[in-house]
PDB file of N, CA and C in Angstrom:
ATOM      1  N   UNK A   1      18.137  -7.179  12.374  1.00  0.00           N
ATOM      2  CA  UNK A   1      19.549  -7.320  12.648  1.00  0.00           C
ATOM      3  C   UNK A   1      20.321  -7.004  11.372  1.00  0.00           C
ATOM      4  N   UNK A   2      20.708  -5.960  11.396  1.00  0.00           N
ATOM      5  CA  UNK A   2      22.019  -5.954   9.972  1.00  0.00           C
ATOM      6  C   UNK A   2      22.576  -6.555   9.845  1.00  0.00           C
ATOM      7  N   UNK A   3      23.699  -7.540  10.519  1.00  0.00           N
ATOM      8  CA  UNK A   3      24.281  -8.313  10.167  1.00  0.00           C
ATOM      9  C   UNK A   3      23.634  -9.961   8.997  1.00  0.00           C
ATOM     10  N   UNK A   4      22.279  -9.843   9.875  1.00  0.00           N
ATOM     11  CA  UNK A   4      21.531 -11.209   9.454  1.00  0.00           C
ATOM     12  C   UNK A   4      20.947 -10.435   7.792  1.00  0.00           C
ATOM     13  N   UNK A   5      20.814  -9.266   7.437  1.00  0.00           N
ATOM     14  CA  UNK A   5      20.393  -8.763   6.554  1.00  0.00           C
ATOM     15  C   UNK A   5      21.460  -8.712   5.430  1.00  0.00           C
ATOM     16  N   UNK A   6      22.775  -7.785   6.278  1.00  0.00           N
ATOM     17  CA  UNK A   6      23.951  -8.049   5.231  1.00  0.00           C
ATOM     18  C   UNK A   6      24.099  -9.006   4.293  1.00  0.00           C
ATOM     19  N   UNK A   7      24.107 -10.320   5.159  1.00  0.00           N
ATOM     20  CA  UNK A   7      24.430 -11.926   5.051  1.00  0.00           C
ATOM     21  C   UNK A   7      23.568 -12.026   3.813  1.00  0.00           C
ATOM     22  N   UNK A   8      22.543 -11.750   3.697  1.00  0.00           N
ATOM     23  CA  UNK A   8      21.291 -11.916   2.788  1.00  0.00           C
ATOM     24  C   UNK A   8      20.937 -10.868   1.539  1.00  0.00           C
ATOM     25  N   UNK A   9      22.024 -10.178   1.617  1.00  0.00           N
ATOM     26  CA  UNK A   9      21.459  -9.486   0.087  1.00  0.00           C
ATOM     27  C   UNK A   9      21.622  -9.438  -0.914  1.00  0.00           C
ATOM     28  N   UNK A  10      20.311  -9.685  -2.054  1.00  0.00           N
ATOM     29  CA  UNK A  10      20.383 -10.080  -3.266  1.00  0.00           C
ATOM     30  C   UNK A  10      20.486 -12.121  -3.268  1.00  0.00           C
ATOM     31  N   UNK A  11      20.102 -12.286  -2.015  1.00  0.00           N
ATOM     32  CA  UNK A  11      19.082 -13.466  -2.366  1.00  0.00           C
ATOM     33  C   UNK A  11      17.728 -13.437  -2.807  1.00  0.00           C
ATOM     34  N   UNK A  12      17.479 -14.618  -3.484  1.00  0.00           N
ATOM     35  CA  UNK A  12      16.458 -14.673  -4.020  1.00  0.00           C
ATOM     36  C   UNK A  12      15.199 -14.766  -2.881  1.00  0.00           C
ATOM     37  N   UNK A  13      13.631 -13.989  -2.890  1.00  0.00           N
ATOM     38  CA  UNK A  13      12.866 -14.421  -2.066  1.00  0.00           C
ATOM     39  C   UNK A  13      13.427 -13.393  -0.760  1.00  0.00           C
ATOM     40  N   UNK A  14      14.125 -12.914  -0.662  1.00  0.00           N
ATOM     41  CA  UNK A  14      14.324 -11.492   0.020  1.00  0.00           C
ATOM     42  C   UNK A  14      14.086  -9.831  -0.318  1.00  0.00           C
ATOM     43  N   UNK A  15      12.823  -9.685   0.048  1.00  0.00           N
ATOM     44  CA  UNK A  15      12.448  -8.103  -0.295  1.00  0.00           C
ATOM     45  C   UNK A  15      13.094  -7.129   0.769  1.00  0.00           C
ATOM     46  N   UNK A  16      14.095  -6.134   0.350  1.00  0.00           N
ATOM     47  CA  UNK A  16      13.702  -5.327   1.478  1.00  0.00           C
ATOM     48  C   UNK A  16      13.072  -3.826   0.810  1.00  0.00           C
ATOM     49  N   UNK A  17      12.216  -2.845   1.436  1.00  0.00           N
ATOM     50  CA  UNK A  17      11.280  -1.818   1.092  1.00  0.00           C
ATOM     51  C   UNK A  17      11.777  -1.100   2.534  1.00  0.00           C
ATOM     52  N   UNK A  18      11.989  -0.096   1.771  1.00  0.00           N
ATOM     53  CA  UNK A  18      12.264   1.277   2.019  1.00  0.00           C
ATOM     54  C   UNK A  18      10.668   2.338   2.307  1.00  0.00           C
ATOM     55  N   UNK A  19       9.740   2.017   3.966  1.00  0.00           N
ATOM     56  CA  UNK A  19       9.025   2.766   3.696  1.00  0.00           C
ATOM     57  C   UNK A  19       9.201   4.126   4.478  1.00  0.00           C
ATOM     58  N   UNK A  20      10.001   4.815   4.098  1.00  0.00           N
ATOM     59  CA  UNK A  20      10.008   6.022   4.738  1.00  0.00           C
ATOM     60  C   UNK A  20       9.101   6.868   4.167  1.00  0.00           C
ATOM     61  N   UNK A  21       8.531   8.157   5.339  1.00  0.00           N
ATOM     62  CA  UNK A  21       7.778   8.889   5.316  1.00  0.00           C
ATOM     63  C   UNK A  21       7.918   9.615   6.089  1.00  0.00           C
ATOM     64  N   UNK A  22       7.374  11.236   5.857  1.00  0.00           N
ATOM     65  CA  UNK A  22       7.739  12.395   6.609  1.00  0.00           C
ATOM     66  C   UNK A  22       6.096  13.302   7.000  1.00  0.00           C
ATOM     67  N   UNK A  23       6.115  13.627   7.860  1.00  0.00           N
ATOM     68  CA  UNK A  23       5.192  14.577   8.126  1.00  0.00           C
ATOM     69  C   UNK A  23       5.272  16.120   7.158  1.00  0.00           C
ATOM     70  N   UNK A  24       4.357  16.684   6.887  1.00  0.00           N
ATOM     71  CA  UNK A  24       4.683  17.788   5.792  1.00  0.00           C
ATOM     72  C   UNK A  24       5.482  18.979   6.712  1.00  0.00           C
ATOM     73  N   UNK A  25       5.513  19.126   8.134  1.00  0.00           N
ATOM     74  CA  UNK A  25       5.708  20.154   8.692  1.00  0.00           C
ATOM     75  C   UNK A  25       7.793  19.709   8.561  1.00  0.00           C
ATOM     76  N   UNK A  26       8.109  18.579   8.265  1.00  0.00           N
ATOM     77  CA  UNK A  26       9.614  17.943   8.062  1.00  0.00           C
ATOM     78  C   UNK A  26      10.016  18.727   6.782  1.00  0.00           C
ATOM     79  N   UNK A  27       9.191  18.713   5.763  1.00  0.00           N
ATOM     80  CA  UNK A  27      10.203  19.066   4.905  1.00  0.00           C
ATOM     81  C   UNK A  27      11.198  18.406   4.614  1.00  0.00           C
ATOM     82  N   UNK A  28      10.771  17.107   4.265  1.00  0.00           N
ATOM     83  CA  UNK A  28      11.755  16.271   3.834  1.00  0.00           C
ATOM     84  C   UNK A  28      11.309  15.370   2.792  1.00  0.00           C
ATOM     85  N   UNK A  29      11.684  15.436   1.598  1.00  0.00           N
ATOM     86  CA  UNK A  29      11.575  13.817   0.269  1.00  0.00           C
ATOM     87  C   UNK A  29      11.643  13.042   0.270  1.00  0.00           C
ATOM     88  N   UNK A  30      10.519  11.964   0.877  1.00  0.00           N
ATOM     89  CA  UNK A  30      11.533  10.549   1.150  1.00  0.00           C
ATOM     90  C   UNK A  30      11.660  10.304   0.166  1.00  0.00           C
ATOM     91  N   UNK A  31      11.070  10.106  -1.100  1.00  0.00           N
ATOM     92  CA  UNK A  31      11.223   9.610  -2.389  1.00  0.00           C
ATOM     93  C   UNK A  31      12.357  10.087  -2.991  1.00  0.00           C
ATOM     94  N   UNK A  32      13.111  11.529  -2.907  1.00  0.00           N
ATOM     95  CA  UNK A  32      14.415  11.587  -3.222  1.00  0.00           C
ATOM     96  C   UNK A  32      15.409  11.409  -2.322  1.00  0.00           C
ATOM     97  N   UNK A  33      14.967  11.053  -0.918  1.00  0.00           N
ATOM     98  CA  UNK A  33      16.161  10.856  -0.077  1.00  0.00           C
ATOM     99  C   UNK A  33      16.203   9.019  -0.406  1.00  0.00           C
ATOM    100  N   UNK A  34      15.371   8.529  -0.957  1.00  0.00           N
ATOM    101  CA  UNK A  34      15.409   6.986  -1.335  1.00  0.00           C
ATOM    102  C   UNK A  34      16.531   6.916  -2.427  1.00  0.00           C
ATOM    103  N   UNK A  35      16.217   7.799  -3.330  1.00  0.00           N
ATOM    104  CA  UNK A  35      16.721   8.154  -4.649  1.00  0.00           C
ATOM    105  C   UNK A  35      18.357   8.341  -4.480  1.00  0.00           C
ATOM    106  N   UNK A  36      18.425   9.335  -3.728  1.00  0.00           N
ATOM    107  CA  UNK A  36      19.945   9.638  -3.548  1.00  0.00           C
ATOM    108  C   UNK A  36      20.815   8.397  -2.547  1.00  0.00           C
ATOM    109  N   UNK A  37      19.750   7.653  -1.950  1.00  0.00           N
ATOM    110  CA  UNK A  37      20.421   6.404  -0.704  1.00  0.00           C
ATOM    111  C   UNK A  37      19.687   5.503  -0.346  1.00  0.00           C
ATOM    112  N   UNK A  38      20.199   4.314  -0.627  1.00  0.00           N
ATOM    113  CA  UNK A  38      19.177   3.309   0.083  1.00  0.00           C
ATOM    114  C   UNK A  38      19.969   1.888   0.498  1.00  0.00           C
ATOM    115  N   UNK A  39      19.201   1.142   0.959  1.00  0.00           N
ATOM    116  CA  UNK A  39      19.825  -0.026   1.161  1.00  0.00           C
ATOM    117  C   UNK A  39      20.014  -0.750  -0.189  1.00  0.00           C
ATOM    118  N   UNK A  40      20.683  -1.722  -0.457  1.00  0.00           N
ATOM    119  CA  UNK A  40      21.509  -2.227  -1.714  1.00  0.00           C
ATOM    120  C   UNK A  40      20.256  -2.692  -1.849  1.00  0.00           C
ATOM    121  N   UNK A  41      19.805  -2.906  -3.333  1.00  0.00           N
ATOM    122  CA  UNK A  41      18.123  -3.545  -3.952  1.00  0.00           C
ATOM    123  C   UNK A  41      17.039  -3.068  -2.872  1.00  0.00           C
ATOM    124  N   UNK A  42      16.650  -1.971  -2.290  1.00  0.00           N
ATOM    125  CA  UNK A  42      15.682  -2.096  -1.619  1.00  0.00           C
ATOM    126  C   UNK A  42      14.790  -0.910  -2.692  1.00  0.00           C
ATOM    127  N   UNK A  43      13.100  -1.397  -2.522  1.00  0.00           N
ATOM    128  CA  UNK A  43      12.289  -0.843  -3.059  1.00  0.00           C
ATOM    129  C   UNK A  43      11.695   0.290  -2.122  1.00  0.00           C
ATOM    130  N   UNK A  44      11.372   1.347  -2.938  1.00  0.00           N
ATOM    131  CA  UNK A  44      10.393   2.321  -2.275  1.00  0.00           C
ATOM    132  C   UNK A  44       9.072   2.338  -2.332  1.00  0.00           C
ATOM    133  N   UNK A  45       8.220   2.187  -0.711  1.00  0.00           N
ATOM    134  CA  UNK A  45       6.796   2.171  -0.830  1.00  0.00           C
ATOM    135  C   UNK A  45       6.358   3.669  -0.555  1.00  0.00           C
ATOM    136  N   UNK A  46       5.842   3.751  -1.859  1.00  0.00           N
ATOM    137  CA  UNK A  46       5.195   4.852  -1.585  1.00  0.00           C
ATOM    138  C   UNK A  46       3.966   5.413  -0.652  1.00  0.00           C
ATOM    139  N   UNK A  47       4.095   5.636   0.555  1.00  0.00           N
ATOM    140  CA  UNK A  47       2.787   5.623   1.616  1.00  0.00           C
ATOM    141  C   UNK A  47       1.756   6.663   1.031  1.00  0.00           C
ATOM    142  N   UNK A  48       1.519   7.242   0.025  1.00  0.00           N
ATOM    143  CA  UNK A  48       1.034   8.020  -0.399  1.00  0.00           C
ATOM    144  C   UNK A  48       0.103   7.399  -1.183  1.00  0.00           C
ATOM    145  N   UNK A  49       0.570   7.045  -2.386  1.00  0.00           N
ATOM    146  CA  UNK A  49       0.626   5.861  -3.354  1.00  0.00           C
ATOM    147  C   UNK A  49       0.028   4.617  -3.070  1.00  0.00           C
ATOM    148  N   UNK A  50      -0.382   4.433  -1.923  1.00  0.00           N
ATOM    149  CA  UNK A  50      -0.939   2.818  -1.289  1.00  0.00           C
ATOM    150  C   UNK A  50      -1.976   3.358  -0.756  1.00  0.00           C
ATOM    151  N   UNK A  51      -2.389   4.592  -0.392  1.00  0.00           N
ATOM    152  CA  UNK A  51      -3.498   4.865   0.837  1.00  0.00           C
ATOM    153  C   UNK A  51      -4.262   4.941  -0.180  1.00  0.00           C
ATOM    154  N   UNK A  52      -5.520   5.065   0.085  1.00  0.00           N
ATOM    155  CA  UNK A  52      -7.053   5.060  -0.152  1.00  0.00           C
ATOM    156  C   UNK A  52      -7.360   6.517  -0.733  1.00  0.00           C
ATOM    157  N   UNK A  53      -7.187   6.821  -2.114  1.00  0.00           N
ATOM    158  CA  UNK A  53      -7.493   8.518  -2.225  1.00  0.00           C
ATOM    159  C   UNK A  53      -9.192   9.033  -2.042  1.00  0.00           C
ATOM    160  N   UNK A  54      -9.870   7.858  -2.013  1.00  0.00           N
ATOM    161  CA  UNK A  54     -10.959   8.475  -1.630  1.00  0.00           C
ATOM    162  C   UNK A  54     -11.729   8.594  -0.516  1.00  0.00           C
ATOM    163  N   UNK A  55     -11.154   8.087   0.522  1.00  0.00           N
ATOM    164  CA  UNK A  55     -11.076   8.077   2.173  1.00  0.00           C
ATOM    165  C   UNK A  55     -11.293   9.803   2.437  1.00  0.00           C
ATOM    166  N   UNK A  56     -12.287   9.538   3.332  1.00  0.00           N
ATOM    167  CA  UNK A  56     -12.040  11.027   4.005  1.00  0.00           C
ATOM    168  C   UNK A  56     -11.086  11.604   4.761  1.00  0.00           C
ATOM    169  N   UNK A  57     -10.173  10.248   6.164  1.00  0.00           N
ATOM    170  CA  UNK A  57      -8.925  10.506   6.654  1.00  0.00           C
ATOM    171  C   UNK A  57      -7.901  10.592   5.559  1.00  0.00           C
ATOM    172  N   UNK A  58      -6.653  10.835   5.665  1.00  0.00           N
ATOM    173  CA  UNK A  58      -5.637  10.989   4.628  1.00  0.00           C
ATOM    174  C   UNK A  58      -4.475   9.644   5.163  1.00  0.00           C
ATOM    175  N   UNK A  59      -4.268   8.892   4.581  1.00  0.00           N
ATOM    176  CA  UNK A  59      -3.768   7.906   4.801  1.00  0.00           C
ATOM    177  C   UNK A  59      -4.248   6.431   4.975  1.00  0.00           C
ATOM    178  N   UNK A  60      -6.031   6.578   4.635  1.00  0.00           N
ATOM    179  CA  UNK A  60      -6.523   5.347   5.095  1.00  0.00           C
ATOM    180  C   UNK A  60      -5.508   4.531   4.723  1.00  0.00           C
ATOM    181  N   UNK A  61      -5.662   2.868   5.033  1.00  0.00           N
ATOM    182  CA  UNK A  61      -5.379   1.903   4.124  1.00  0.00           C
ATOM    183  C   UNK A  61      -6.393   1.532   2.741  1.00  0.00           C
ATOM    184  N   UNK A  62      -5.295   1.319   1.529  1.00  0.00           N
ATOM    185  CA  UNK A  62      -6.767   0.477   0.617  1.00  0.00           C
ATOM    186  C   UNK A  62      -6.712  -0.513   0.657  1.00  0.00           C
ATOM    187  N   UNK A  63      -7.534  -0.937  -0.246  1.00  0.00           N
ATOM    188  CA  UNK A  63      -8.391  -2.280  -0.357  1.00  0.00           C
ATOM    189  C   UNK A  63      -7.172  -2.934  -0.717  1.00  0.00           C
ATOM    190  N   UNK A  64      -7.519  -4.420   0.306  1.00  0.00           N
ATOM    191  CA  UNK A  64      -6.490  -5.920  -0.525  1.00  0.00           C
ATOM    192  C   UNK A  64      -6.249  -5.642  -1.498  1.00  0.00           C
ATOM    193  N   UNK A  65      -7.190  -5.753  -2.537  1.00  0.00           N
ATOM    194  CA  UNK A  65      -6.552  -5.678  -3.850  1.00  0.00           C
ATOM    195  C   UNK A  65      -5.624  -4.714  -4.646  1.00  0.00           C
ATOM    196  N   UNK A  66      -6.329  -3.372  -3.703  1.00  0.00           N
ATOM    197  CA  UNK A  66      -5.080  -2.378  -4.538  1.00  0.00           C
ATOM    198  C   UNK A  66      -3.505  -2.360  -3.596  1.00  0.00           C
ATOM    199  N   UNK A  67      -3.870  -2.903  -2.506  1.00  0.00           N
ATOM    200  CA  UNK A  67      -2.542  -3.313  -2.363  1.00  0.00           C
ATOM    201  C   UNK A  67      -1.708  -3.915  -2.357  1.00  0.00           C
ATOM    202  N   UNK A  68      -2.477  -5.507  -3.143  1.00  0.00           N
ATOM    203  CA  UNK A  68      -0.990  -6.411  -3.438  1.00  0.00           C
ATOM    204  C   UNK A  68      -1.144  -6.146  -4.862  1.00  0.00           C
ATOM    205  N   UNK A  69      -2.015  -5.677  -5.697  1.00  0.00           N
ATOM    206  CA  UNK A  69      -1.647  -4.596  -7.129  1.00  0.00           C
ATOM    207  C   UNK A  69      -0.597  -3.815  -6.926  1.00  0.00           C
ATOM    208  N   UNK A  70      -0.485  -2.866  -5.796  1.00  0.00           N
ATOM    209  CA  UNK A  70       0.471  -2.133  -6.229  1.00  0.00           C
ATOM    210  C   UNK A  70       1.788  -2.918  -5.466  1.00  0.00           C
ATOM    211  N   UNK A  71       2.235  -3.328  -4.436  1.00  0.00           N
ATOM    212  CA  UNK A  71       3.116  -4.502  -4.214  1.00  0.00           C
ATOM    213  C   UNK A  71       3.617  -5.047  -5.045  1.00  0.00           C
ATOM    214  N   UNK A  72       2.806  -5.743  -5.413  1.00  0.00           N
ATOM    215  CA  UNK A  72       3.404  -6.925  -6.659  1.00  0.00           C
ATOM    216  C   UNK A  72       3.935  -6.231  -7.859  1.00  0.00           C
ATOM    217  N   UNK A  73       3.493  -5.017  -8.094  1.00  0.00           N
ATOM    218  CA  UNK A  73       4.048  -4.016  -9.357  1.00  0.00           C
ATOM    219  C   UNK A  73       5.710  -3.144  -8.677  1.00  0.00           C
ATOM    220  N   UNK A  74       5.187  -3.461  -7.569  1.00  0.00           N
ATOM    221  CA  UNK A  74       6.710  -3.515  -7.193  1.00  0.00           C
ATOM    222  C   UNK A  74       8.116  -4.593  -7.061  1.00  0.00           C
ATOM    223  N   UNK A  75       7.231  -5.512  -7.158  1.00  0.00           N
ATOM    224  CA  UNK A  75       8.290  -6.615  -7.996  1.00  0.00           C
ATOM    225  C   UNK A  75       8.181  -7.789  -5.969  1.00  0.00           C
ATOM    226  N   UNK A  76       6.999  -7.581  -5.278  1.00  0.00           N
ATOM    227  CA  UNK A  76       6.768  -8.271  -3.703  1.00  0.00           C
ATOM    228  C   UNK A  76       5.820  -9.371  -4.159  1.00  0.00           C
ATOM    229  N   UNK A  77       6.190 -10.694  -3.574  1.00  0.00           N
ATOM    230  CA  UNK A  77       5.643 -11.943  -3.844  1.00  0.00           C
ATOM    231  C   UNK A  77       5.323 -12.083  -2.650  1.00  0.00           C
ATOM    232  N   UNK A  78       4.118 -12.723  -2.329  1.00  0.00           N
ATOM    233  CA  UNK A  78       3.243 -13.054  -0.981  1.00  0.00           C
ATOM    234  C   UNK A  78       4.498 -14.166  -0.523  1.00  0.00           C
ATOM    235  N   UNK A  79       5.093 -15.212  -1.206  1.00  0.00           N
ATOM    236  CA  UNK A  79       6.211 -15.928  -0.195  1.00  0.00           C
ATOM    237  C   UNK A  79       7.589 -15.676   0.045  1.00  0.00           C
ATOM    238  N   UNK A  80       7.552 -13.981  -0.290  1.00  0.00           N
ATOM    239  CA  UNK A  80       9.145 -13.205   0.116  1.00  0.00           C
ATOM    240  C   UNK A  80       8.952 -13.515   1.426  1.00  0.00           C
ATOM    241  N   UNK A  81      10.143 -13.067   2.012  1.00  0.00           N
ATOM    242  CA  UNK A  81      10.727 -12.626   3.283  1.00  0.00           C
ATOM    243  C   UNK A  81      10.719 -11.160   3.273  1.00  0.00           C
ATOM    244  N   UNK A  82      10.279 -10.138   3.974  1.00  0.00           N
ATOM    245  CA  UNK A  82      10.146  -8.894   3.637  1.00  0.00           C
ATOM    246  C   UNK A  82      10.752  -8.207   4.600  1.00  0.00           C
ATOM    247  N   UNK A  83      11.888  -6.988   4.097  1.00  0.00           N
ATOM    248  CA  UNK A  83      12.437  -6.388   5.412  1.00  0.00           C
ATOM    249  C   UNK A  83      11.743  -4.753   5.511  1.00  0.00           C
ATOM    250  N   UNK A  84      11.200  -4.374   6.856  1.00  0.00           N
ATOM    251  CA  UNK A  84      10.867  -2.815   6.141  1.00  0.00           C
ATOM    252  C   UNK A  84      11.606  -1.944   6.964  1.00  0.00           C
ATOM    253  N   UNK A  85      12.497  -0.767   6.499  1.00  0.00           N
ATOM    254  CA  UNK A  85      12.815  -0.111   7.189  1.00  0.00           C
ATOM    255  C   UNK A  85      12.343   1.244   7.089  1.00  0.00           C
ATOM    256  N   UNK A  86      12.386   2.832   7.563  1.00  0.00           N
ATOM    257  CA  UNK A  86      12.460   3.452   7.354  1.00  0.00           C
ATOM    258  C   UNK A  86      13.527   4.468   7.888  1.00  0.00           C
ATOM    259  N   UNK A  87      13.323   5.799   7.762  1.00  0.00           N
ATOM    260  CA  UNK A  87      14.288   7.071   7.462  1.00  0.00           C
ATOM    261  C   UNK A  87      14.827   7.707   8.666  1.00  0.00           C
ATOM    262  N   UNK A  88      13.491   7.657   9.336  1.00  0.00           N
ATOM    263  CA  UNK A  88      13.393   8.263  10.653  1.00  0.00           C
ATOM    264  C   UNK A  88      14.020   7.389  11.611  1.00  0.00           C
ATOM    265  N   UNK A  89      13.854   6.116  11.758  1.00  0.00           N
ATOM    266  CA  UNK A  89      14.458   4.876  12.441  1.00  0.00           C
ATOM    267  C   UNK A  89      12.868   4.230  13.111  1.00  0.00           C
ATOM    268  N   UNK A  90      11.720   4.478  13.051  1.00  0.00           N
ATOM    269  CA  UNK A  90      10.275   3.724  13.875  1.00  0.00           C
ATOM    270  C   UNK A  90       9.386   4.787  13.945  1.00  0.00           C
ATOM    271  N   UNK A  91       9.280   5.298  12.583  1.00  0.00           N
ATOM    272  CA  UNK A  91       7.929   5.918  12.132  1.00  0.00           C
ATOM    273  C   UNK A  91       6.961   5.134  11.117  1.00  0.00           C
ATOM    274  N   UNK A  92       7.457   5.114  10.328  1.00  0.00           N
ATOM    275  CA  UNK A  92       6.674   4.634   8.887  1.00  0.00           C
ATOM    276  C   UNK A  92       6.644   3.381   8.437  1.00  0.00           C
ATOM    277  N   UNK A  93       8.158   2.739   9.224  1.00  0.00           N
ATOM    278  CA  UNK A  93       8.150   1.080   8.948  1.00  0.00           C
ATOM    279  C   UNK A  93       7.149   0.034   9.521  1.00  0.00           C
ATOM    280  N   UNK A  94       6.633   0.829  10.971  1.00  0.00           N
ATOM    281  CA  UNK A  94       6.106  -0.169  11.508  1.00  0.00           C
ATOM    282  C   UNK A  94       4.108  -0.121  10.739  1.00  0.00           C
ATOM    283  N   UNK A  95       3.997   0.985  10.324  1.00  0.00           N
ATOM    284  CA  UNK A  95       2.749   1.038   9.482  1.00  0.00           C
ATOM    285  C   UNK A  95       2.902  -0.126   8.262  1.00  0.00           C
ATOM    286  N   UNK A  96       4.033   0.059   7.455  1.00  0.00           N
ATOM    287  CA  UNK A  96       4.477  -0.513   6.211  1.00  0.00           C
ATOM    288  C   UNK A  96       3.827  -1.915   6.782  1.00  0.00           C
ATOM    289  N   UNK A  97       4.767  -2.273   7.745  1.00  0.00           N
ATOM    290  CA  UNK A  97       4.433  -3.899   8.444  1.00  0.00           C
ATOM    291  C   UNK A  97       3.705  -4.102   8.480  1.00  0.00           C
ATOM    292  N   UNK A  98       2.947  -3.538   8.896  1.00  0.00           N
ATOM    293  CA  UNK A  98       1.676  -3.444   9.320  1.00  0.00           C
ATOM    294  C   UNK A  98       0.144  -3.931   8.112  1.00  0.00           C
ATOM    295  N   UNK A  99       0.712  -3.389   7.181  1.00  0.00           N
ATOM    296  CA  UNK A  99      -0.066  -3.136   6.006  1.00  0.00           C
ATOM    297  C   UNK A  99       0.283  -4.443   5.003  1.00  0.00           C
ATOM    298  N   UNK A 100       1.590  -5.072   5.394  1.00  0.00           N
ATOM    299  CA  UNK A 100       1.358  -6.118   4.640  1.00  0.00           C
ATOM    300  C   UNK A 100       0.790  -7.703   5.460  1.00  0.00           C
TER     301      UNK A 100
END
């Protein structure tokens, strides 16, 4: 709900992450379309950046550990409140969710 999000930003213990992601045939940056716009304090997960590079699929998930390593180096505490959105409007967020 935006409104319930509005109400809430830049409280403490509120993450919101920005996981947008594009298929390569899009032609699109999420990392500079993050760059040029985002929600007020929201972080970018890099879906690239979190997957498993030595997986034979492309995108596995990694391991627990490398992913609240890289989380937490994003500044995400296991007792946030976490909002995820993405670019597309219900591509990439619901993986993000998913993954934490």
């Amino acid at each position: 709900d935006a409104d319930w999000l509005q109400e809430r930003l830049g409280q403490p213990g509120l993450t919101i992450v920005d996981a947008s992601w594009y298929l390569p045939a899009q032609k699109r940056d999420a990392r500079a379309e993050y760059d040029a716009a985002h929600i007020p304090g929201a972080r970018f997960l890099d879906q690239d950046a979190v997957s498993d590079p030595d997986a034979a699929l492309p995108h596995t998930l990694a391991s627990p550990q490398h992913f609240a390593q890289y989380v937490g180096a994003m500044g995400v505490s296991a007792d946030d409140t976490i909002v995820v959105y993405d670019g597309p409007g219900f591509f990439s967020a619901p993986r993000a969710w998913w993954m934490f």
